[in-house]
Protein backbone atom coordinates (compact mmCIF):
# COMPACT_ATOMS: atom_id res chain seq x y z
CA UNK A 1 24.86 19.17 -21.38
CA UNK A 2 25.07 21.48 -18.02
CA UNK A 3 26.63 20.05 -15.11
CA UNK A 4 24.38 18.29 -12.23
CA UNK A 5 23.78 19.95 -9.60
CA UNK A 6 25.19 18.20 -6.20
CA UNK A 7 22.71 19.69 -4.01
CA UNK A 8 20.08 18.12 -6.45
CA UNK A 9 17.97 14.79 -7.37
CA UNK A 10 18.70 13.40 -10.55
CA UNK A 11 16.61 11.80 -13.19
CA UNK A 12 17.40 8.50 -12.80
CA UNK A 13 14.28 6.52 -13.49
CA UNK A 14 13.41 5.01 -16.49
CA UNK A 15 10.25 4.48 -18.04
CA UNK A 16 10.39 0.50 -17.15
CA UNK A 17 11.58 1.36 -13.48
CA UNK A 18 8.84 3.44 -12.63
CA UNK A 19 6.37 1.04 -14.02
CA UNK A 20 8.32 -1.52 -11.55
CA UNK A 21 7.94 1.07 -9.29
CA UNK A 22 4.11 0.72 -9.50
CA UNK A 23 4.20 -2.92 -10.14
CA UNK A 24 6.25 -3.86 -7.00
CA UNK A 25 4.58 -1.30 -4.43
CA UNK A 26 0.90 -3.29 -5.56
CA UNK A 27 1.55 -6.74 -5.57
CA UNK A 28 2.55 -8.07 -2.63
CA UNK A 29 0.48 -10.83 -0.78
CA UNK A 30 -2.65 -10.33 -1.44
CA UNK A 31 -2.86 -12.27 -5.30
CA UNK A 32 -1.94 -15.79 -3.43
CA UNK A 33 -4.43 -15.33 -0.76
CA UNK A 34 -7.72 -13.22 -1.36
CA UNK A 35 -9.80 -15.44 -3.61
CA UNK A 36 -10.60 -17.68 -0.66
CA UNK A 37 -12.21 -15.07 1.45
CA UNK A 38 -13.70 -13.36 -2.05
CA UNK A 39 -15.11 -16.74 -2.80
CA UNK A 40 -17.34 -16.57 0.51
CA UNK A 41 -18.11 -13.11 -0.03
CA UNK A 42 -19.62 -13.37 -3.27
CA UNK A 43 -20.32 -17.00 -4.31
CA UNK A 44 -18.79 -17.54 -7.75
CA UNK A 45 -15.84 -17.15 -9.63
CA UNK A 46 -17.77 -15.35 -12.10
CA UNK A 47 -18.44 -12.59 -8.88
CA UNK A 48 -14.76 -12.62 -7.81
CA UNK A 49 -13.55 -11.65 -11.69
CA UNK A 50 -16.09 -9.30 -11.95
CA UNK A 51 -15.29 -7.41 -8.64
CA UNK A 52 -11.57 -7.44 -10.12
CA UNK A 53 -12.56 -6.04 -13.32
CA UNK A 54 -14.77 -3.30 -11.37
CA UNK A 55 -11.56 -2.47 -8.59
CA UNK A 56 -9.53 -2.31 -11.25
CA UNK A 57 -11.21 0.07 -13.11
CA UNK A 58 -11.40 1.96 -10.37
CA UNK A 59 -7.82 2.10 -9.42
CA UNK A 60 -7.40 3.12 -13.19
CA UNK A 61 -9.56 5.96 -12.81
CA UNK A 62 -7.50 7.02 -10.08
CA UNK A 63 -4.45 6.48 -11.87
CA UNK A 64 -5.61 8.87 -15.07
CA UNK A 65 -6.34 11.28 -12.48
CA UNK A 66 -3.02 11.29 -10.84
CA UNK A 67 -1.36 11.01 -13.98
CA UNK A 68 -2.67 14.79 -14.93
CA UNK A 69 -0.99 16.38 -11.66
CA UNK A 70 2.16 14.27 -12.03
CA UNK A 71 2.92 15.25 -15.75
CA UNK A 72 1.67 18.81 -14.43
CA UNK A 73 3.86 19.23 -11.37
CA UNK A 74 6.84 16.14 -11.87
CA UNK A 75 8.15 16.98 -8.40
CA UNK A 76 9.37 15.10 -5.65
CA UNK A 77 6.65 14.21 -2.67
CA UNK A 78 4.31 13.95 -5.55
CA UNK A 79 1.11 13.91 -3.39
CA UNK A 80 2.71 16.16 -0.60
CA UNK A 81 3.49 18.97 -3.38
CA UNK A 82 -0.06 18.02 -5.12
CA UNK A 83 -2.08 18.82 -1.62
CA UNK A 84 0.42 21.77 -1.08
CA UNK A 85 -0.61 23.34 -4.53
CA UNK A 86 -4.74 22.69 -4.41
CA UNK A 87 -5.38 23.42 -0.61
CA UNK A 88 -2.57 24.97 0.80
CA UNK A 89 0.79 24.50 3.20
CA UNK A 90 -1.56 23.20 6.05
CA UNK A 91 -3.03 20.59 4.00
CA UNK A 92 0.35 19.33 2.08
CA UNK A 93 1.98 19.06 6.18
CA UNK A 94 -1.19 16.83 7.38
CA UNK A 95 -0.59 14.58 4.14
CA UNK A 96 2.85 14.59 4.96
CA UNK A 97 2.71 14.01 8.47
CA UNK A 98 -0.09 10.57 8.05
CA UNK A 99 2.65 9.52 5.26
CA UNK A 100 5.78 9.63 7.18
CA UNK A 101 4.77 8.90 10.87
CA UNK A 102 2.73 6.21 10.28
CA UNK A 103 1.92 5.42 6.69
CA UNK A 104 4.67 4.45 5.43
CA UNK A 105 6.85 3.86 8.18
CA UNK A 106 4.02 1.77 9.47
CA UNK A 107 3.92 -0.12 6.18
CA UNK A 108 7.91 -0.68 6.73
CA UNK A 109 7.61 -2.34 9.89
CA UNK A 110 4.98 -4.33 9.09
CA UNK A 111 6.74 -5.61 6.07
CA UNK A 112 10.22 -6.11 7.70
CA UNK A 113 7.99 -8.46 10.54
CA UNK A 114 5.88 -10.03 7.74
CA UNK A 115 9.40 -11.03 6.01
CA UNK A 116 10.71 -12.42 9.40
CA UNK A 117 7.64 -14.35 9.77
CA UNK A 118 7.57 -15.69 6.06
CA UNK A 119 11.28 -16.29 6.50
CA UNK A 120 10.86 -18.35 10.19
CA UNK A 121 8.34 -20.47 8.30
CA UNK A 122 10.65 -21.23 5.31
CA UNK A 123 13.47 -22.19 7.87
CA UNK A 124 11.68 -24.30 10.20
CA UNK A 125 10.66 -21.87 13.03
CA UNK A 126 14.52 -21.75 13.58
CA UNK A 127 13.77 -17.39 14.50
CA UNK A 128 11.16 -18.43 17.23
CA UNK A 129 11.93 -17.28 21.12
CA UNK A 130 12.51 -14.02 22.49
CA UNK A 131 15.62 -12.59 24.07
CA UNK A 132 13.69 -10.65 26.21
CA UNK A 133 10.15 -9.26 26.38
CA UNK A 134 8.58 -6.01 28.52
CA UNK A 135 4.99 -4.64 28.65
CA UNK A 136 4.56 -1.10 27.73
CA UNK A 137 1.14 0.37 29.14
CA UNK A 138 -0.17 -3.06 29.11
CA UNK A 139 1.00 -3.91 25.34
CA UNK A 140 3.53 -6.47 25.28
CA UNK A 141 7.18 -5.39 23.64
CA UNK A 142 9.00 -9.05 22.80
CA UNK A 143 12.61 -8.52 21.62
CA UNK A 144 13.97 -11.79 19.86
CA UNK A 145 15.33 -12.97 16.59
CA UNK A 146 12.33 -12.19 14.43
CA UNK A 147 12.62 -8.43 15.53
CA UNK A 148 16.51 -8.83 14.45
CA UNK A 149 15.75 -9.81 11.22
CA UNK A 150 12.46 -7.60 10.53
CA UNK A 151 15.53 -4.22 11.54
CA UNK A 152 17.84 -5.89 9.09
CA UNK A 153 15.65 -6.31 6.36
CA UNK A 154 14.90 -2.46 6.78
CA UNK A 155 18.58 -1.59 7.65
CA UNK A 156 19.30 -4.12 4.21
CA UNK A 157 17.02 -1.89 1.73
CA UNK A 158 17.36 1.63 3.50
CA UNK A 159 21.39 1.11 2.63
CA UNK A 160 20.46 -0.37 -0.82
CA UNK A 161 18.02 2.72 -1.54
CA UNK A 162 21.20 5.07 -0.44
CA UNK A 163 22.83 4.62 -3.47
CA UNK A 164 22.58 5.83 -7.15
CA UNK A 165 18.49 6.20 -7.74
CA UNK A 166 19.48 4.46 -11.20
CA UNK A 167 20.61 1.13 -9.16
CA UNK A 168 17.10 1.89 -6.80
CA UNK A 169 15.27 1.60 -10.23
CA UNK A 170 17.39 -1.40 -11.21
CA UNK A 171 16.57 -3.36 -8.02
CA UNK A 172 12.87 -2.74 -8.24
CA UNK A 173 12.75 -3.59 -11.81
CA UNK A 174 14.40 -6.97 -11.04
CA UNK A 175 12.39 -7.65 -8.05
CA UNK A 176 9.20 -6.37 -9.66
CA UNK A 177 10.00 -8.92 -12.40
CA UNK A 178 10.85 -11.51 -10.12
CA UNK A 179 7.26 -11.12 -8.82
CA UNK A 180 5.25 -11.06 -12.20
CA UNK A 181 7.13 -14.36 -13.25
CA UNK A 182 6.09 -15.65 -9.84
CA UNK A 183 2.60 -14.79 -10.86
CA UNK A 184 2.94 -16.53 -14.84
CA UNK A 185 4.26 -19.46 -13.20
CA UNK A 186 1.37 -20.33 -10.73
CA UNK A 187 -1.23 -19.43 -13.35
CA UNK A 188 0.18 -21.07 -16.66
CA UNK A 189 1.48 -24.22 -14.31
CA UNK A 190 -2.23 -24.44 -12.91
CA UNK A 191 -3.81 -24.41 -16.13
CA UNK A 192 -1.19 -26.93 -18.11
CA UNK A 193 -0.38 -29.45 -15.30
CA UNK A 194 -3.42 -29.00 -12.85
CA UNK A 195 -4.40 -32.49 -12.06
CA UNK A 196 -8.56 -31.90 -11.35
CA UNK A 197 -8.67 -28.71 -13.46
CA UNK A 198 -11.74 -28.06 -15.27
CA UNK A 199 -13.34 -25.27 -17.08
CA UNK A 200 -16.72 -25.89 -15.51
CA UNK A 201 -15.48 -24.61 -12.07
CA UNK A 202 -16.03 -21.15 -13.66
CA UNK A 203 -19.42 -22.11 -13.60
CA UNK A 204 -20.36 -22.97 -10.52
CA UNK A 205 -20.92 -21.65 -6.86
CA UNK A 206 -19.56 -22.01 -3.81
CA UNK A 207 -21.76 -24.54 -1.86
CA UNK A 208 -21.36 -25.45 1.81
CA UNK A 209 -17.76 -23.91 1.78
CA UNK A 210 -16.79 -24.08 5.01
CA UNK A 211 -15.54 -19.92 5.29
CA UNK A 212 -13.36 -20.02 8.21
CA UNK A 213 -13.22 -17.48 9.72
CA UNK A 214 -15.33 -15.43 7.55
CA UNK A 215 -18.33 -13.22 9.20
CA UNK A 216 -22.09 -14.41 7.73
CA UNK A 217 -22.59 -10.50 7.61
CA UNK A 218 -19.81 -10.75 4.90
CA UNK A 219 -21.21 -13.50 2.70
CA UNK A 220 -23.76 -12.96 -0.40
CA UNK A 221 -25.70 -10.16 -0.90
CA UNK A 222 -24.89 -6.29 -0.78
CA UNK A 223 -22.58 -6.91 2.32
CA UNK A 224 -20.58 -9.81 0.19
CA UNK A 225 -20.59 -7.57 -2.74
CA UNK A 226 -19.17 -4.41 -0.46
CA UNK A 227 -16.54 -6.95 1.49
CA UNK A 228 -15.11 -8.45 -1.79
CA UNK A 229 -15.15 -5.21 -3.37
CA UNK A 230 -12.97 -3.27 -0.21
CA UNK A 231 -10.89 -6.78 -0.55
CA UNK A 232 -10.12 -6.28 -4.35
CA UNK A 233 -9.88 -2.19 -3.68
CA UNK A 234 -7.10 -3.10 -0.87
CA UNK A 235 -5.16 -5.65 -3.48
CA UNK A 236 -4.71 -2.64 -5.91
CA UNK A 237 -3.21 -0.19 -3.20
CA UNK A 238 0.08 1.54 -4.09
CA UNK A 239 0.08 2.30 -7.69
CA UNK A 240 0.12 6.02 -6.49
CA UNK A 241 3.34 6.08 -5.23
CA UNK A 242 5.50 6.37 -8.28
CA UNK A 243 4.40 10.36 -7.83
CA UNK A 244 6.50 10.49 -4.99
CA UNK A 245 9.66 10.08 -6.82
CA UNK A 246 8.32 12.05 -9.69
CA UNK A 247 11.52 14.00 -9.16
CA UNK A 248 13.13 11.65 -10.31
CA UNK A 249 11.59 9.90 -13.37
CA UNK A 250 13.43 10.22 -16.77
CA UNK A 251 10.90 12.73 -19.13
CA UNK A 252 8.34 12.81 -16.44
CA UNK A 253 5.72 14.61 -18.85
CA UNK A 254 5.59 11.26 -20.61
CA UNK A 255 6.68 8.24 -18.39
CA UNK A 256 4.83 9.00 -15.15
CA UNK A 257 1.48 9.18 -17.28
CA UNK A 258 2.58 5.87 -19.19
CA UNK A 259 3.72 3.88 -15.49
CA UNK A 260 0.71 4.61 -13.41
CA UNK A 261 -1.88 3.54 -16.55
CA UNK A 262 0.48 0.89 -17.85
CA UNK A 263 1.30 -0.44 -14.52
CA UNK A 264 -2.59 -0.28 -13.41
CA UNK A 265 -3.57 -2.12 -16.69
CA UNK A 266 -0.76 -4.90 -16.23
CA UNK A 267 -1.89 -5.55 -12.36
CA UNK A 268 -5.05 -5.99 -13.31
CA UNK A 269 -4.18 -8.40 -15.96
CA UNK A 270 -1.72 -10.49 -13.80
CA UNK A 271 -5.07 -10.62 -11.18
CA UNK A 272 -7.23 -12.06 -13.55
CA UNK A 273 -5.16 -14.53 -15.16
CA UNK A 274 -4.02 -15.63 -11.60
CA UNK A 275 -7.66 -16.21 -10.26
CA UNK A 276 -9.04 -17.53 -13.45
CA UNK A 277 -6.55 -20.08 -13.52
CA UNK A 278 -7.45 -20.92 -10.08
CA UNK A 279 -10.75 -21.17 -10.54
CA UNK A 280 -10.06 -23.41 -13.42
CA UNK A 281 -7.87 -25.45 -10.92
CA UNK A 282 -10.22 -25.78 -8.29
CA UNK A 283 -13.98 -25.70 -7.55
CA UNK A 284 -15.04 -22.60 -5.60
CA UNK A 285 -16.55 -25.21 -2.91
CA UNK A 286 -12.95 -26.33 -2.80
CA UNK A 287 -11.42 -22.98 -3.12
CA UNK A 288 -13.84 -21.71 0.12
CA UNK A 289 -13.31 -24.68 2.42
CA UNK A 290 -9.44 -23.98 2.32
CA UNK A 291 -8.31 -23.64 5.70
CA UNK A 292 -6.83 -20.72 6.73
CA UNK A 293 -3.85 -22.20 7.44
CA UNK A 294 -2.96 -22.67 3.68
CA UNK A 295 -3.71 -20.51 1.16
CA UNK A 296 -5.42 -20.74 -2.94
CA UNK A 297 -1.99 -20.39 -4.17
CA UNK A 298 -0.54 -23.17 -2.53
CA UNK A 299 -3.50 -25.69 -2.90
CA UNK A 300 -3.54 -24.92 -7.08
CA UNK A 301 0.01 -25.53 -6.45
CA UNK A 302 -0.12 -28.69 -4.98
CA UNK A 303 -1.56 -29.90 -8.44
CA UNK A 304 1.54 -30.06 -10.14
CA UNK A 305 4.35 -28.90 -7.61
CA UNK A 306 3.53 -31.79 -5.40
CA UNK A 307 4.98 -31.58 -1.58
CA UNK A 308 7.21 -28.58 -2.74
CA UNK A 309 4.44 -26.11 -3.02
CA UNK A 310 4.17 -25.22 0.37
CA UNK A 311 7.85 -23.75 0.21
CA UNK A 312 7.67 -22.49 -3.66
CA UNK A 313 4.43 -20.29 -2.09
CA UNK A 314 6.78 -19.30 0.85
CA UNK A 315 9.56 -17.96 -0.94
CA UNK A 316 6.64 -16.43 -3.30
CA UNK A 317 5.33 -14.60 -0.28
CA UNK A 318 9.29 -13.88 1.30
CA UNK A 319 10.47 -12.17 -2.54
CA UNK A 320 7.10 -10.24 -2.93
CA UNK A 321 7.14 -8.95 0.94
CA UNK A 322 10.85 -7.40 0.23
CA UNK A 323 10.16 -6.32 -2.83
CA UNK A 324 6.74 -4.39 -1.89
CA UNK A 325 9.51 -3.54 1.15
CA UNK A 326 11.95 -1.80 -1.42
CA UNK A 327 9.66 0.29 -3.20
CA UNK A 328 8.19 1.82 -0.10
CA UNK A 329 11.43 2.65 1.13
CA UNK A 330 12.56 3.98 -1.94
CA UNK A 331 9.30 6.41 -2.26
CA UNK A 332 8.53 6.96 1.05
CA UNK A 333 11.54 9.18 1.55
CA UNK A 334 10.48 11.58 -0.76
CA UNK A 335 7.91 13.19 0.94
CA UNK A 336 9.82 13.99 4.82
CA UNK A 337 12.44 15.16 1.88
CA UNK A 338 9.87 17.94 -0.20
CA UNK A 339 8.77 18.68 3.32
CA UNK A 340 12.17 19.62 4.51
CA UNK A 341 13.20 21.62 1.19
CA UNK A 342 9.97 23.63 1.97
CA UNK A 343 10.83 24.42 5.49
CA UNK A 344 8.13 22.07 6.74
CA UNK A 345 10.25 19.63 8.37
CA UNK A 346 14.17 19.10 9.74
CA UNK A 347 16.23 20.66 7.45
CA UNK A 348 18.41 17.89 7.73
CA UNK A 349 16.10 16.25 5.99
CA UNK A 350 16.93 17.45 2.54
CA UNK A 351 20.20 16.96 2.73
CA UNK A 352 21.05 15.01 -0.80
CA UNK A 353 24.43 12.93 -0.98
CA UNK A 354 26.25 14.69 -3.37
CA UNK A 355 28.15 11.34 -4.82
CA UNK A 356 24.84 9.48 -5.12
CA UNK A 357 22.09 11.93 -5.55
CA UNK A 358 19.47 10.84 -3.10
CA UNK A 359 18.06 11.93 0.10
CA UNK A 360 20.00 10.14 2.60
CA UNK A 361 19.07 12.04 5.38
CA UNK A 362 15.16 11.57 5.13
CA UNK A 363 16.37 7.98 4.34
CA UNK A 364 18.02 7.34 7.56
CA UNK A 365 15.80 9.14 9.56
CA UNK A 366 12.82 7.13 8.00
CA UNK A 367 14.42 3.91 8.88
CA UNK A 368 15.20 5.06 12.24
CA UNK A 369 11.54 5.69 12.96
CA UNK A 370 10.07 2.37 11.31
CA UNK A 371 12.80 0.46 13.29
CA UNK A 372 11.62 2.09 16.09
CA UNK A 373 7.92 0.95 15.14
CA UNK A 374 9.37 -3.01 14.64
CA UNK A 375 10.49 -3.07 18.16
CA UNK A 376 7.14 -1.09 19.29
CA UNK A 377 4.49 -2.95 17.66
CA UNK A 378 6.29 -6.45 16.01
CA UNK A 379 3.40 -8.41 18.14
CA UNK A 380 0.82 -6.25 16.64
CA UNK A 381 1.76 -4.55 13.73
CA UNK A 382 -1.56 -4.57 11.82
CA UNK A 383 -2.47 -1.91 14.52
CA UNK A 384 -0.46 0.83 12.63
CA UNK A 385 -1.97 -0.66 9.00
CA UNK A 386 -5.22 -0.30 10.28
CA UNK A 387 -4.95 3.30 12.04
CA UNK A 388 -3.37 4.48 8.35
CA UNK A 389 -5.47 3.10 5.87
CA UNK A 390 -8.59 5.22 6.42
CA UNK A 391 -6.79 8.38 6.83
CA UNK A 392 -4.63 7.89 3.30
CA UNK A 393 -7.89 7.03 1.82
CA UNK A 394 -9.08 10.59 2.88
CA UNK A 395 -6.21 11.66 0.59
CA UNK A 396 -6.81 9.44 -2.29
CA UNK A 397 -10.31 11.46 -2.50
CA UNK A 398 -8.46 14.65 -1.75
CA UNK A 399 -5.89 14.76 -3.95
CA UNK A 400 -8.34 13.83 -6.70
CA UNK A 401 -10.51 16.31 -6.19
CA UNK A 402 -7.47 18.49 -6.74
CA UNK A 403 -7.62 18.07 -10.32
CA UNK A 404 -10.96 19.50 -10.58
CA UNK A 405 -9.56 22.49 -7.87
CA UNK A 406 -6.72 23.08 -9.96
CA UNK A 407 -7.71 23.23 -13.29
CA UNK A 408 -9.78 26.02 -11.97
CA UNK A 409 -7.09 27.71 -9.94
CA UNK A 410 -4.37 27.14 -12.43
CA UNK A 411 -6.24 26.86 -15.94
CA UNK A 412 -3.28 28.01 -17.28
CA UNK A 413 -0.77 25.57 -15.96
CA UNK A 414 0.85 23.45 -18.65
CA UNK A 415 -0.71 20.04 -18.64
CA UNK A 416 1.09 17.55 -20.77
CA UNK A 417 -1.79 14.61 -20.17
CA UNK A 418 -5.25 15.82 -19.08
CA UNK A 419 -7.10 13.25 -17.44
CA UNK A 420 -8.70 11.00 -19.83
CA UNK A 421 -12.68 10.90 -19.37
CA UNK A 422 -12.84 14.31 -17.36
CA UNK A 423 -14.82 14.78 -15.26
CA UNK A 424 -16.78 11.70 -15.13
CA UNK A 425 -13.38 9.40 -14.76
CA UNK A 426 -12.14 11.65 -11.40
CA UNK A 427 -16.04 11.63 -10.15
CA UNK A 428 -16.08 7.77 -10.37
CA UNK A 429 -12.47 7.27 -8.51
CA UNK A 430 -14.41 10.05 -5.89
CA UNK A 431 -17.45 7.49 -5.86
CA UNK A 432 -15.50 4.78 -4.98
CA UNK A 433 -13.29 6.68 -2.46
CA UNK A 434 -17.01 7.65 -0.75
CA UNK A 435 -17.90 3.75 -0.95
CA UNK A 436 -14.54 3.32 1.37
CA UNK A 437 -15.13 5.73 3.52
CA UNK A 438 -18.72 5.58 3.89
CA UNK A 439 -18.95 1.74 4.37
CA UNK A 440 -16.28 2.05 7.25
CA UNK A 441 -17.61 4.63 8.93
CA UNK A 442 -20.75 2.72 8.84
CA UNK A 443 -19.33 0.16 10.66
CA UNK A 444 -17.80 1.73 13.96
CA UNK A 445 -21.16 4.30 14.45
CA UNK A 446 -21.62 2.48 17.46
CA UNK A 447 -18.30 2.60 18.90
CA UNK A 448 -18.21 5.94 18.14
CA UNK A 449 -21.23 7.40 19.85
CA UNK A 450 -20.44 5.31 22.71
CA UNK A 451 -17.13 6.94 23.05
CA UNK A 452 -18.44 10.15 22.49
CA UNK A 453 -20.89 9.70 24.90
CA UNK A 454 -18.75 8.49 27.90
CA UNK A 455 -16.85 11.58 27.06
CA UNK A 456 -19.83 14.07 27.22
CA UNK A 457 -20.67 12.17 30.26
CA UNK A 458 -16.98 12.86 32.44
CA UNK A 459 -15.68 9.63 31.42
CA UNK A 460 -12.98 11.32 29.14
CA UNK A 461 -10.40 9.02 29.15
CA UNK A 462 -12.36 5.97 28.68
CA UNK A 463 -13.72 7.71 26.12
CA UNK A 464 -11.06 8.86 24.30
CA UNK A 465 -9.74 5.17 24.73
CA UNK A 466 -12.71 3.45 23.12
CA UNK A 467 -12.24 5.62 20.27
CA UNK A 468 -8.83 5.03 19.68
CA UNK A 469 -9.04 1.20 19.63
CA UNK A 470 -10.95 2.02 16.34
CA UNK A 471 -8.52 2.35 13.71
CA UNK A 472 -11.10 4.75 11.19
CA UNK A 473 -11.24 6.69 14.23
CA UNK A 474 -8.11 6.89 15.33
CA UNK A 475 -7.25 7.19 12.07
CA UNK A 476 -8.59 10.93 11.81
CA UNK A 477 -7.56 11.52 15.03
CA UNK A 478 -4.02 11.29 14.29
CA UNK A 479 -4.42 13.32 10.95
CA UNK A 480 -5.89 16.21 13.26
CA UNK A 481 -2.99 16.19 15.60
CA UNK A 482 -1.12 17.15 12.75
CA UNK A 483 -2.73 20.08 13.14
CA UNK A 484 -1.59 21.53 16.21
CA UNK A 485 2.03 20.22 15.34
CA UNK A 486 1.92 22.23 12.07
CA UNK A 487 0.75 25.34 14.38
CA UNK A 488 4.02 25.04 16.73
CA UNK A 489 6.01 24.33 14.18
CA UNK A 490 4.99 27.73 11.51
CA UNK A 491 5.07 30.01 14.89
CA UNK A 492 8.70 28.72 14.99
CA UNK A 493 9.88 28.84 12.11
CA UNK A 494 7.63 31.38 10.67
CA UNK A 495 9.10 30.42 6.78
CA UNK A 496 6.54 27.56 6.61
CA UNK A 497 3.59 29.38 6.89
């Protein structure tokens, strides 16, 4: 056996941990509070299951098209170095660039304020107040002891995720687990112990719900249908990011293959027992007057947890938020790291501890930036959600297509899987990827042209305003500044063109 290389990221991940991996970067909130608003999108829980099946499938097309370019190129950055390879440099930068400064490092903040807020709840508001607060071009900037915990909580994993990848895996696996049992336990507690449980709530509709807070564009029909399906479509987010720590997975040819389908397939199973069992719990009249206050999981709780469900559902939300926090830490890194190694970003960047193995400088720097976010936008940190989400979808679609570029501009590549259903499986995951995009666009046509037209009439920064309060929008926008950035930075340091 040669000796490791210091300089180098080891293959630390085992088969289970980078199914964790996917499990724990998926679930996160989302299974203990969507089937409310799916229930007044689409009337029954026959609807809602079916819409779960359907996302689900989708997802898993998605995943066996991933899983063909992560056997095929088992490299750190995953879709960074996929983009890179079907498009070119330019491309694999603007992926790189939406992932570090504000996908994920957006997703980071949001999570370390989300497990504040979860935690302030669990504690009796005891984290309310403010130190201080300042307005920033009209945005207020509150400082207090939520913000303090939201940095630690980053500060907390960043440090964890600086050690041996191995104990990364080991953490995510636990936490991951710690999640599905959370899962089991709501669902097989609803349907042994559930006090008005019945299987003929499968059966029926939702009738005079009352839908708080849910638009009557959004309910029934084709617009229902598309809102439950973007809903179910959001829930099943993140299974791609195992491929960013491809570099790392033990026998990548096999495992990363075997954790993207095998995680997919096991989501999608803990979804559908979870809503079937509380549909069996609850009437979907019942299930869509809930206020908004609550949530599914803690009403179907109620039935046989009594007055303790509110907190079990708290610390259910607090353990899944830091656990979806870990695994994005953990992968996000990667990417600012297989930029750096190909002269696209700091070279400090790439810098890999030589007791531990990881990148510790893209680590730091990455929790430098979302701290910097927390403090930024803690009073509004959907913002940076929203302006990311329609620009990583982009890349979903892109980096799928790459499998159909690819096998044309490297038919000779070894490919240890080969997407399974090609090319009508990648086509369908492109289909639904159009349905995203399309639908949203759709949606802010108005805003749009309106901007664009106080522009084209002299009105360019009201313009330019209106269409940056629109996170599709803005969305792009920030991907195309990427552009200009990559421009400055290949004219000086000419290696990264």
């Amino acid at each position: 056996m040669q000796p490791v290389n210091k300089t180098q990221l080891v293959r630390g991940l085992s088969l289970i941990a980078a199914i964790s991996i996917v499990v724990g970067n998926v679930i996160g909130t989302g299974v203990f509070l969507k089937a409310r608003v799916m229930t007044c999108n689409v009337g029954t829980p026959k609807m809602v299951l079916l819409v779960y099946v359907v996302a689900g499938l989708l997802s898993l097309a998605g995943a066996l098209s991933y899983a063909e370019l992560a056997a095929m190129m088992p490299k750190a950055g995953g879709e960074y170095v996929f983009m890179r390879e079907a498009y070119g440099r330019p491309w694999g930068f603007l992926f790189g660039w939406m992932s570090f400064f504000i996908g994920k490092a957006g997703s980071q903040a949001a999570l370390g304020v989300q497990f504040a807020l979860f935690l302030n709840i669990m504690i009796g508001g005891a984290l309310a107040g403010d130190f201080f607060s300042t307005t920033v071009l009209g945005h207020p900037v509150p400082f207090g002891k939520l913000q303090v915990v939201a940095l630690l909580s980053i500060l907390i994993v960043t440090g964890i995720n600086c050690l041996a990848v191995k104990v990364s895996g080991g953490v995510a696996t636990v936490l991951s687990g710690i999640k599905i049992a959370l899962v089991l336990f709501v669902g097989i507690g609803a349907f042994l112990f559930a006090r008005s449980a019945d299987w003929s709530h499968l059966l029926m509709a939702n009738v005079g719900g009352a839908c708080e807070g849910v638009s009557a564009a959004a309910r029934f029909g084709f617009g229902g249908f598309i809102a439950a399906m973007l809903g179910a479509l959001w829930a099943y987010d993140g299974w791609n990011n195992v491929t960013l720590v491809a570099g790392e997975v033990q026998n990548p040819e096999r495992n990363l293959p075997r954790a993207l389908i095998g995680g997919t397939i096991l989501i999608m199973a803990l979804y559908l027992l979870a809503n079937v069992a509380y549909f069996y719990a609850l009437s979907p009249t019942d299930i869509a007057s809930i206020s908004t206050k609550s949530s599914v999981a803690t009403e179907v709780a109620k039935q046989f947890l009594g007055p303790l469900a509110v907190s079990f559902i708290v610390a259910a939300l607090l353990s899944s938020t830091f656990g979806t926090l870990h695994t994005s830490i953990l992968t996000g890194a990667r990417v600012p790291y297989a930029m750096a190694r190909d002269g696209l970003f700091l070279r400090s960047l790439s810098r890999v501890s030589p007791r531990t193995h990881v990148p510790t400088g893209a680590l730091i720097v990455q929790a430098i930036w979302a701290c910097i976010l927390v403090i930024a936008f803690s009073s509004s940190f959907d913002i940076l959600t929203d302006y990311a989400i329609f620009g990583l979808w982009i890349f979903y679609g892109l980096v799928t297509a790459a499998v159909f570029i690819l096998r044309r501009k490297m038919p000779n590549a070894e490919r240890p899987y080969r997407a399974w259903g090609y090319p009508v499986v990648p086509l369908l995951f492109l289909l639904a990827t159009a349905l995203i995009l399309g639908t949203t666009l759709l949606g802010v046509r108005e805003d749009a042209a309106n901007g664009a037209a106080l522009i084209l009439h002299g009105h360019l920064l009201s313009g330019l305003g209106m269409l940056a309060r629109n996170p599709p929008i803005a969305g792009v926008g920030l991907i195309a500044l990427g552009l200009p950035v990559y421009w400055i930075w290949s004219r000086r340091y000419p290696q990264a063109d």
